[in-house]
Protein backbone atom coordinates (compact mmCIF):
# COMPACT_ATOMS: atom_id res chain seq x y z
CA UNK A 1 0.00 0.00 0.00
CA UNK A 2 1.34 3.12 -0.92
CA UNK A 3 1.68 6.50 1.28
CA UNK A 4 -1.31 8.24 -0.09
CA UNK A 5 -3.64 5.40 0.13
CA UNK A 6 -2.52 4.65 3.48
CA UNK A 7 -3.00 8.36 4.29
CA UNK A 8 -6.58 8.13 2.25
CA UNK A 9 -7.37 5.28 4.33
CA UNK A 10 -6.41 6.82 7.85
CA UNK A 11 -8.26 10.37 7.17
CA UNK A 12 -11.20 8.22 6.08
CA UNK A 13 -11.72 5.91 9.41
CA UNK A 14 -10.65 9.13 11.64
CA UNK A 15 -13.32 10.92 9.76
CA UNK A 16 -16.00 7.61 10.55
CA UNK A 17 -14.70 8.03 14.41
CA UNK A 18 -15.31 11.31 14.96
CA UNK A 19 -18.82 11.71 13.31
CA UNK A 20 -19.62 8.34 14.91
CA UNK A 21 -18.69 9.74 18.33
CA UNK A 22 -20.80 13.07 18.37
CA UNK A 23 -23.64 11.07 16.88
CA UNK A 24 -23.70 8.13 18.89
CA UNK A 25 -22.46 10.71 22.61
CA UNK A 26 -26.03 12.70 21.54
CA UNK A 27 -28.46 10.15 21.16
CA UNK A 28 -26.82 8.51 24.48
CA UNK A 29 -27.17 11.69 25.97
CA UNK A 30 -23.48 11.64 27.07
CA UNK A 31 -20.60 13.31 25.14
CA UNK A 32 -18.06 10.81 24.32
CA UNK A 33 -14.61 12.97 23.90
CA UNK A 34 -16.30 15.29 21.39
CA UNK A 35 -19.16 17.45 21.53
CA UNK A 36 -20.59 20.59 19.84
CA UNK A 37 -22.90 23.50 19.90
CA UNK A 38 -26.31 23.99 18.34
CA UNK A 39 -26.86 27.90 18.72
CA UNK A 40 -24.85 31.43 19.32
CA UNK A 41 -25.26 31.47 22.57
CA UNK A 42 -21.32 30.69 23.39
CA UNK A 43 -20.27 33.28 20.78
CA UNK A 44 -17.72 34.21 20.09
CA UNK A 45 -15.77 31.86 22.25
CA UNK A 46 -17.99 28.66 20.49
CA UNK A 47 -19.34 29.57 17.35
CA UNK A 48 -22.92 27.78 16.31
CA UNK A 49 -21.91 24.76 14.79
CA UNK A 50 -18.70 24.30 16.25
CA UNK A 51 -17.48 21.54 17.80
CA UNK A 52 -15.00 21.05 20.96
CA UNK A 53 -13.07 18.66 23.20
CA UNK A 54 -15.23 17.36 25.67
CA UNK A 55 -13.43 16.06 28.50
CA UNK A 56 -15.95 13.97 31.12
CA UNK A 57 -15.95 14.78 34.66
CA UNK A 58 -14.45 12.04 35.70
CA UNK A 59 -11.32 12.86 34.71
CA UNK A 60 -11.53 16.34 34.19
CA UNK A 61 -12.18 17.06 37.72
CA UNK A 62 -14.27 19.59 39.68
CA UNK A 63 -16.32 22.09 38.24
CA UNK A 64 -14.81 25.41 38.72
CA UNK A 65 -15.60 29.37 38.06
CA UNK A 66 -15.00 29.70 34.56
CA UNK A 67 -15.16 26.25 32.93
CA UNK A 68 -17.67 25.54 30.04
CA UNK A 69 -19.40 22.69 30.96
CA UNK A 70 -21.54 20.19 29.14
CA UNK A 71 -24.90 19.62 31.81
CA UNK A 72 -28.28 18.08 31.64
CA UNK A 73 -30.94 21.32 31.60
CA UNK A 74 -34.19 21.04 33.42
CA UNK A 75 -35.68 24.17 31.27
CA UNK A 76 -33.66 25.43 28.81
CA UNK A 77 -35.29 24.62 25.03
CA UNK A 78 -36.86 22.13 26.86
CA UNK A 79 -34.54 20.34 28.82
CA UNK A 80 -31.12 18.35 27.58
CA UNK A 81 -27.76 18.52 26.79
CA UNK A 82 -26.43 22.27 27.37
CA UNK A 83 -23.18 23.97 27.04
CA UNK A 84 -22.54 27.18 28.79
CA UNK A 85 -19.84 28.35 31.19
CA UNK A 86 -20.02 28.70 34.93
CA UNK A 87 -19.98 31.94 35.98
CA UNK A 88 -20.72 31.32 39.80
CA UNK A 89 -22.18 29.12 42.61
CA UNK A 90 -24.98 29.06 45.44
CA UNK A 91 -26.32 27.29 47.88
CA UNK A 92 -28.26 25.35 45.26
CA UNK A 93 -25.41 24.55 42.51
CA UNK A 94 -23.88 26.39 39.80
CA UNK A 95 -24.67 29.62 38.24
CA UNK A 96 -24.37 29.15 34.30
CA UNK A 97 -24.52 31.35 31.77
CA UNK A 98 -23.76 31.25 27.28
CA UNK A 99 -21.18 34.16 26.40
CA UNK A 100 -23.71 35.87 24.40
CA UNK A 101 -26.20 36.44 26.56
CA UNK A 102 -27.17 38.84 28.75
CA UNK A 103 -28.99 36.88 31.97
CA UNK A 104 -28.25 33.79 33.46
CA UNK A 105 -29.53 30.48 32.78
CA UNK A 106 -31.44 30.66 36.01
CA UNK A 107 -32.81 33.46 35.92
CA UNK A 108 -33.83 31.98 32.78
CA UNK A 109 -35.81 29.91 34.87
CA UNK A 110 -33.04 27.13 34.97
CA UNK A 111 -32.22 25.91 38.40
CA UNK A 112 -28.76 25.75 39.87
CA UNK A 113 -26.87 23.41 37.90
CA UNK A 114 -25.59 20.26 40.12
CA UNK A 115 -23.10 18.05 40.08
CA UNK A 116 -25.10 14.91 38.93
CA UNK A 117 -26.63 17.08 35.78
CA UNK A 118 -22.68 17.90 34.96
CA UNK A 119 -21.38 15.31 32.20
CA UNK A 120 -18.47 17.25 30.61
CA UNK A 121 -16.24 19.90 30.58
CA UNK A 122 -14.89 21.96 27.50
CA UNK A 123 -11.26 21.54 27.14
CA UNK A 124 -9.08 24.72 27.52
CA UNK A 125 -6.09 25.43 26.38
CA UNK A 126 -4.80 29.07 28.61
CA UNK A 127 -7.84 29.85 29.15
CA UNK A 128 -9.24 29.28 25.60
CA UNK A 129 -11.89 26.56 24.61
CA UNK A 130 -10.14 24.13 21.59
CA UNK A 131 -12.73 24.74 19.05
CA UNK A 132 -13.38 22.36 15.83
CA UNK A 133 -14.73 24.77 13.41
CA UNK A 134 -18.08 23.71 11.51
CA UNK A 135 -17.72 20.08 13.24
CA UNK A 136 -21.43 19.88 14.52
CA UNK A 137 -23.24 21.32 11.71
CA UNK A 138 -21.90 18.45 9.32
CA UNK A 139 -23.12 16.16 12.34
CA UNK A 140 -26.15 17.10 12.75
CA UNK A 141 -27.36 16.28 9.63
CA UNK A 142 -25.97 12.43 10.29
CA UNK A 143 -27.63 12.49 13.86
CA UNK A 144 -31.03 13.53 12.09
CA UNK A 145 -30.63 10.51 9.54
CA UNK A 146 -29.69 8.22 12.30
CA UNK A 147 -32.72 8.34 13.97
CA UNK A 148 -34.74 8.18 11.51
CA UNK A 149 -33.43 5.22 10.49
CA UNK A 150 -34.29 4.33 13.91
CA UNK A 151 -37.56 4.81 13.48
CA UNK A 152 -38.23 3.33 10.03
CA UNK A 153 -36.48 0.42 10.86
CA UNK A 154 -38.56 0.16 13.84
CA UNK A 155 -41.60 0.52 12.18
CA UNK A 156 -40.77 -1.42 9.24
CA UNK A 157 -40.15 -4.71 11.22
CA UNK A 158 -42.80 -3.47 13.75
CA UNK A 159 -40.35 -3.44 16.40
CA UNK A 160 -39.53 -1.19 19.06
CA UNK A 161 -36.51 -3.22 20.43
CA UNK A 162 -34.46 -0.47 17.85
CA UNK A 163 -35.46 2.40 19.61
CA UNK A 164 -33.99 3.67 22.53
CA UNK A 165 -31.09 3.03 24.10
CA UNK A 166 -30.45 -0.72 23.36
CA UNK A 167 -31.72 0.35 19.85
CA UNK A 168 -28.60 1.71 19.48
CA UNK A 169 -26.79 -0.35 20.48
CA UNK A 170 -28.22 -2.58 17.82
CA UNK A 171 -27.15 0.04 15.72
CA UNK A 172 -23.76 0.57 16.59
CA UNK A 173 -23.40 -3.19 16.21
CA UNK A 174 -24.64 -3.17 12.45
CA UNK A 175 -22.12 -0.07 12.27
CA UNK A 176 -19.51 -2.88 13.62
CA UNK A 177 -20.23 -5.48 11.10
CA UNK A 178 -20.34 -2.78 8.27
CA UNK A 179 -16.79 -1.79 9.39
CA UNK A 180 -15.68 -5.35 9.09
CA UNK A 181 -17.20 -6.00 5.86
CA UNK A 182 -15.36 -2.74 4.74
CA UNK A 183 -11.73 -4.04 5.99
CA UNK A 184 -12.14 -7.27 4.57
CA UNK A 185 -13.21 -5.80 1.01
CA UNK A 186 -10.20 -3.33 1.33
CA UNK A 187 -7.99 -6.33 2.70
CA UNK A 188 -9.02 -7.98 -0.39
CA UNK A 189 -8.73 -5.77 -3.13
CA UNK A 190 -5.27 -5.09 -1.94
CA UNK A 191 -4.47 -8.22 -2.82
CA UNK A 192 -5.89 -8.58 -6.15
CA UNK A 193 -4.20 -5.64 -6.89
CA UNK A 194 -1.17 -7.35 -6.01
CA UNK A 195 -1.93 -10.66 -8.13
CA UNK A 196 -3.23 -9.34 -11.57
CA UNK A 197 -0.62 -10.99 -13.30
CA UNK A 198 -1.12 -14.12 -11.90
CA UNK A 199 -3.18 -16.80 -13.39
CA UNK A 200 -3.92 -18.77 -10.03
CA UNK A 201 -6.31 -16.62 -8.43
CA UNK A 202 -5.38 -15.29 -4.66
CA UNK A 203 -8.57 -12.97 -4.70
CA UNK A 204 -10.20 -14.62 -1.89
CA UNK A 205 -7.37 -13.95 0.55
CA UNK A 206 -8.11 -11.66 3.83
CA UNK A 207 -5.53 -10.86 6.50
CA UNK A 208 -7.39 -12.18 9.89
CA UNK A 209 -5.20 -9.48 12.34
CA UNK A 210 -7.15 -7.04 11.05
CA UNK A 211 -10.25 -9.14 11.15
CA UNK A 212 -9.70 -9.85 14.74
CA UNK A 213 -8.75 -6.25 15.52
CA UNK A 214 -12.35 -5.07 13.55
CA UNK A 215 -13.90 -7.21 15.54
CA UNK A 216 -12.31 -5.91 18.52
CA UNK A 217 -13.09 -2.35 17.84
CA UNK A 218 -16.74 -3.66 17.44
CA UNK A 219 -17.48 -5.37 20.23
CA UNK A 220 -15.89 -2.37 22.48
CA UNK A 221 -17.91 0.25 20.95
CA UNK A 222 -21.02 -1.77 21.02
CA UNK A 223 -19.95 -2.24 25.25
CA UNK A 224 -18.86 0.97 26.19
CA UNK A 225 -21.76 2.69 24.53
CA UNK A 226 -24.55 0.44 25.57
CA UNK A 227 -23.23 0.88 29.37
CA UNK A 228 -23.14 4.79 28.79
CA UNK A 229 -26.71 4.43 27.77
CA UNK A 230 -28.15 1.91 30.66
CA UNK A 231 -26.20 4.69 33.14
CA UNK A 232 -27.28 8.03 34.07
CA UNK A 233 -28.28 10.11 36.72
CA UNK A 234 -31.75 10.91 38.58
CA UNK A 235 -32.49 14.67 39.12
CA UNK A 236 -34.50 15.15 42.25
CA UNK A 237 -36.70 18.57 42.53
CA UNK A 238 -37.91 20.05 45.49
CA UNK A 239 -38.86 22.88 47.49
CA UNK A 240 -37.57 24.17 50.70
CA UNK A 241 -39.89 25.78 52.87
CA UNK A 242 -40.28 27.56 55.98
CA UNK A 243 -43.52 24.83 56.86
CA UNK A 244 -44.38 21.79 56.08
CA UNK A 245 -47.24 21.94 53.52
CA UNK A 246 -47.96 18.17 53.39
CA UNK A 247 -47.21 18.32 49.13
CA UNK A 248 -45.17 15.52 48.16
CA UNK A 249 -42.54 18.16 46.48
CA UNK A 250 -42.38 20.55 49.64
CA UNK A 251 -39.46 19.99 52.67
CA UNK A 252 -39.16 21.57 55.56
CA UNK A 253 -36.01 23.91 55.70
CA UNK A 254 -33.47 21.99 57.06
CA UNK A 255 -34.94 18.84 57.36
CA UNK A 256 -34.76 15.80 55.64
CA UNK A 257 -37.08 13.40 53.66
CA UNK A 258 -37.07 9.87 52.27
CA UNK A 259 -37.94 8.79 49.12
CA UNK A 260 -37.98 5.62 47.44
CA UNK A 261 -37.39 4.72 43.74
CA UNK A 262 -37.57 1.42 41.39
CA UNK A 263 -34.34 0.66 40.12
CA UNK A 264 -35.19 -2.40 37.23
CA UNK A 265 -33.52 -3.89 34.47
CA UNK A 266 -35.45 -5.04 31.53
CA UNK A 267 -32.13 -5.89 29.32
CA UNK A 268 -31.72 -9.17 27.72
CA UNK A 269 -28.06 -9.38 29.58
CA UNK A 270 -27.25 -9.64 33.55
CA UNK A 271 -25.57 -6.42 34.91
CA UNK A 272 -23.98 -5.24 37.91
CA UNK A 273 -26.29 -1.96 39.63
CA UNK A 274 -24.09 1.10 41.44
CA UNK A 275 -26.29 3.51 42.54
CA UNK A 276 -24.92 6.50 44.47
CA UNK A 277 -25.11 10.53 45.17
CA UNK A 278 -23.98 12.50 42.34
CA UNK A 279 -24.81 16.02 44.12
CA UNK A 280 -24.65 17.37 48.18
CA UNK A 281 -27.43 17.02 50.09
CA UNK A 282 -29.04 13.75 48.71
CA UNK A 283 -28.32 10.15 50.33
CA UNK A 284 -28.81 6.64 48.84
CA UNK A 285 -29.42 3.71 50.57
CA UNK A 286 -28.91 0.84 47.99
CA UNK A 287 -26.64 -2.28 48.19
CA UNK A 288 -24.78 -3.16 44.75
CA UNK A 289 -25.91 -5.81 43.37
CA UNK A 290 -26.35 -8.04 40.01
CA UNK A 291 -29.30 -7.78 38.09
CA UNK A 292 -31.14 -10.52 35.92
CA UNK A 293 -33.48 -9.93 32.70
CA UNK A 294 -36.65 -8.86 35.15
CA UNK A 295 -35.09 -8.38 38.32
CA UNK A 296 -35.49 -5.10 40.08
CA UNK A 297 -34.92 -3.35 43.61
CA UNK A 298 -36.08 -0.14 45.99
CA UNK A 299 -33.27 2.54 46.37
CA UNK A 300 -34.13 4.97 49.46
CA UNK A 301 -33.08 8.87 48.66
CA UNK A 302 -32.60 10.66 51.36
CA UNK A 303 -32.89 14.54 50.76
CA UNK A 304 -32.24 17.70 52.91
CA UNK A 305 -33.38 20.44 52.76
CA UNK A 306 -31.06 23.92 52.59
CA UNK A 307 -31.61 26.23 55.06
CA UNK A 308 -32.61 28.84 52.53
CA UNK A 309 -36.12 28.65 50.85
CA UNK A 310 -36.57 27.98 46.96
CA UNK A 311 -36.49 25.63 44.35
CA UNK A 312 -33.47 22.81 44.94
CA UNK A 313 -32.59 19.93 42.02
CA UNK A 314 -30.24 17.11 43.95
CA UNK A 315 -29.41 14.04 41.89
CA UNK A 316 -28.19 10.70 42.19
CA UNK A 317 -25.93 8.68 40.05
CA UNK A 318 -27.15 4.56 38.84
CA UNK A 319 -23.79 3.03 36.66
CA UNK A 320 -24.69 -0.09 34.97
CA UNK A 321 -21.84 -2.59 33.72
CA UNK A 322 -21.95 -5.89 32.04
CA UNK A 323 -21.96 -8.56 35.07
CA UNK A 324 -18.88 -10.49 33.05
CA UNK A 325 -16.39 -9.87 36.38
CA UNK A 326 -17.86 -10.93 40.25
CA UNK A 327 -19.97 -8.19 41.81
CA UNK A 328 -17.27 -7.64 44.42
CA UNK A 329 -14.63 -6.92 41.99
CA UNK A 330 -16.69 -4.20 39.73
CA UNK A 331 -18.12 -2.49 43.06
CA UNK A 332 -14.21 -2.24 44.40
CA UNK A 333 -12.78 -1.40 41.01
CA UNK A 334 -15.85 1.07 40.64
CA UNK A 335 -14.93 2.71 44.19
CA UNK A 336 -11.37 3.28 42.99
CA UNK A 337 -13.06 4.93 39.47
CA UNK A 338 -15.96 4.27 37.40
CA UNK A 339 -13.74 4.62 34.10
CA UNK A 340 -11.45 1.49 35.74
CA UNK A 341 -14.43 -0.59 36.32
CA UNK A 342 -15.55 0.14 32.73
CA UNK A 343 -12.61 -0.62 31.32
CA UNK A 344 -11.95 -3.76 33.05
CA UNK A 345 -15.60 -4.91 31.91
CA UNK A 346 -14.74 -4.02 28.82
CA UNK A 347 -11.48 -5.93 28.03
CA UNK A 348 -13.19 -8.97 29.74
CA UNK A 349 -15.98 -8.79 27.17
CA UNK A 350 -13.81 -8.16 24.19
CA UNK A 351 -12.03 -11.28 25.33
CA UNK A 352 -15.46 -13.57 25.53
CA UNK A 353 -15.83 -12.88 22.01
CA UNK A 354 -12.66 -11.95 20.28
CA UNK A 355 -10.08 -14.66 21.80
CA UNK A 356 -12.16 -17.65 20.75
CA UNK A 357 -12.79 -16.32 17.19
CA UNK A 358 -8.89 -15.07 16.88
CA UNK A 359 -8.19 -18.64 17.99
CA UNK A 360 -10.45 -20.47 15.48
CA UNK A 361 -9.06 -18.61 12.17
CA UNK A 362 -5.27 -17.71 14.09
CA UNK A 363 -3.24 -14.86 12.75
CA UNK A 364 -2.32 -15.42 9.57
CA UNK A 365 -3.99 -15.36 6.24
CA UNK A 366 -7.30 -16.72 5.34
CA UNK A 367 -8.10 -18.08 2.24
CA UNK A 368 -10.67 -18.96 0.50
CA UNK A 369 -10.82 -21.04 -3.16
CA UNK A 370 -13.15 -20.51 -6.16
CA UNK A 371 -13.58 -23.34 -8.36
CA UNK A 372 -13.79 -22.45 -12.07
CA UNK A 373 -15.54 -25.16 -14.43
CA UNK A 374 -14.93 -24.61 -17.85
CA UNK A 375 -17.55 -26.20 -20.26
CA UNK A 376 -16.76 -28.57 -23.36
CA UNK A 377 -16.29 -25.44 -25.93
CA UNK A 378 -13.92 -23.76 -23.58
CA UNK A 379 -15.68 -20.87 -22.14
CA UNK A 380 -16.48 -20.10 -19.00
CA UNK A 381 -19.33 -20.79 -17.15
């Protein structure tokens, strides 16, 4: 393969990867490394359309005067993903507001951003957000096409098993098995380039590294993404008040109350269930455990009040991972990060799949032979 195929070849899959990450990080509802902007209203430091580094809390570390941050609104448009910079804090959360405008996002009508509602923060660079000029607008048009294809596969085999979050993760497994199809047509043509001049045919001859490492790549996207979808956080409203008014939504100030929610799993695979506090002031009281196809459990939230009176969001965090390692050892690798436990799960469940099937065809080549029968006059059948 020559230099400029080989560089064809590498701005083509970077090109797959990055479109592939914005679209599949916004219908998961969680940025995955890259994100971008819909509207002006983080001009002139984010242009509409523009896309950025989105680094996830996790690593990026707390939320501080100043950062752009990727959160979950309540009110904004509507309610989702939002990015707008933090511009100070109260008792409640974060005050947020876009560089172009004028008023705050809560007094907007947005309340205090939390930590739970926080999924990403805008890389900066001394002070300066690393932009990706006219990234989003190209995605959005992709992101529009891959839900609809969503939908009319759905209603075409008059399913809803490809909606959702499992959908796609249906979807990013037919995006695997496209990519492999691709590699081994590539791997292939490479060679028949290569054996023109031969009579004996090597055609049918794929290299099975790269058909293990496709496969790899597949199963890994298809595990990381459909945890980041099963995962997410819980925003809990309520209202402090100087008397208790008996509504379900009203707390004392300074006091707190219980409440209890459902955590179930529906999915066809057994996972292990971490549910915790993802903001100050809210409690959990739920074991970790593994979940079957069915199985379900009560998590107690315990909420307090702020002494002030108002409007309050709290949240609480539920991480979902494949149960392919013993509870024990994804709740202690999960304590030391959630990004370790997911990677562990991960590797584990690239090696179910991957190291039998990289066994079965080795490392080599794999070939294949076509028979050609030639008829009594000659020619070619």
């Amino acid at each position: 393969m020559d230099g400029r195929r080989l560089l064809t070849l590498c701005g083509t899959a970077l090109a797959v990867v990055v479109v592939s990450l914005l679209v599949f990080g916004s219908i998961l509802g969680q940025p995955i490394l890259l994100s971008y902007v819909e509207t002006g209203s983080m001009e002139p430091t984010i242009d509409e359309g523009d896309g950025f580094i989105a680094i996830p809390t996790a690593v990026a570390g707390p939320v501080e005067s100043g950062d752009v941050v990727v959160y979950d609104a309540q009110e904004i448009d509507g309610g989702g993903l939002t990015t707008h910079r933090v511009v100070g804090s109260s008792s409640g959360g974060y005050v947020t507001r876009g560089d172009a405008n004028m008023v705050t996002d809560q007094d907007s009508g947005e309340p205090p951003v939390t930590d739970g509602q926080v999924v990403a923060k805008a890389l900066q660079v001394n002070g300066q957000v690393v932009t990706i000029p006219h990234l989003g607008t190209a995605v959005m048009g992709v992101e529009s096409g891959v839900e609809s294809l969503q939908f009319r596969l759905a209603s075409t085999l008059g399913t809803g098993a490809l909606l959702g979050s499992f959908g796609t993760s249906y979807l990013l497994f037919g995006f695997g098995i496209a990519v492999l199809a691709i590699a081994a047509f590539l791997d292939r043509s490479g060679v028949a380039t290569r054996s023109r001049s031969r009579r004996r045919s090597r055609q049918n001859v794929f290299n099975a590294k790269r058909v293990v490492l496709a496969m790899g790549l597949v199963i890994c996207l298809v595990t990381v993404g459909t945890m980041i979808a099963m995962s997410g956080s819980t925003e809990v409203g309520f209202v402090s008040s100087e008397y208790d008014s008996g509504a379900s939504h009203v707390i004392p100030a300074g006091e707190t109350d219980d409440r209890t929610y459902e955590i179930a799993h529906n999915g066809p695979v057994p996972v292990v269930t971490v549910v915790e506090p993802a903001s100050d002031g809210i409690d959990v009281d739920a074991e970790s455990t593994r979940l079957e196809r069915g199985d379900g459990f009560n998590a107690t939230v315990s909420v307090t009040a702020p002494p002030e009176t108002g409007y309050y969001l709290r949240s609480f965090a539920e991480y979902r991972y494949f149960a392919v390692l013993p509870t024990p050892v994804i709740v202690g690798l999960h304590a030391i990060h959630p990004w370790l436990a997911a990677a562990a799960v991960t590797a584990v469940t690239v090696g179910i799949f991957v190291l039998p099937f990289a066994l079965l065809i080795g490392t080599g080549a794999i070939r294949t032979r076509e028979r050609r029968r030639s008829s009594p006059t000659g020619f070619l059948r």
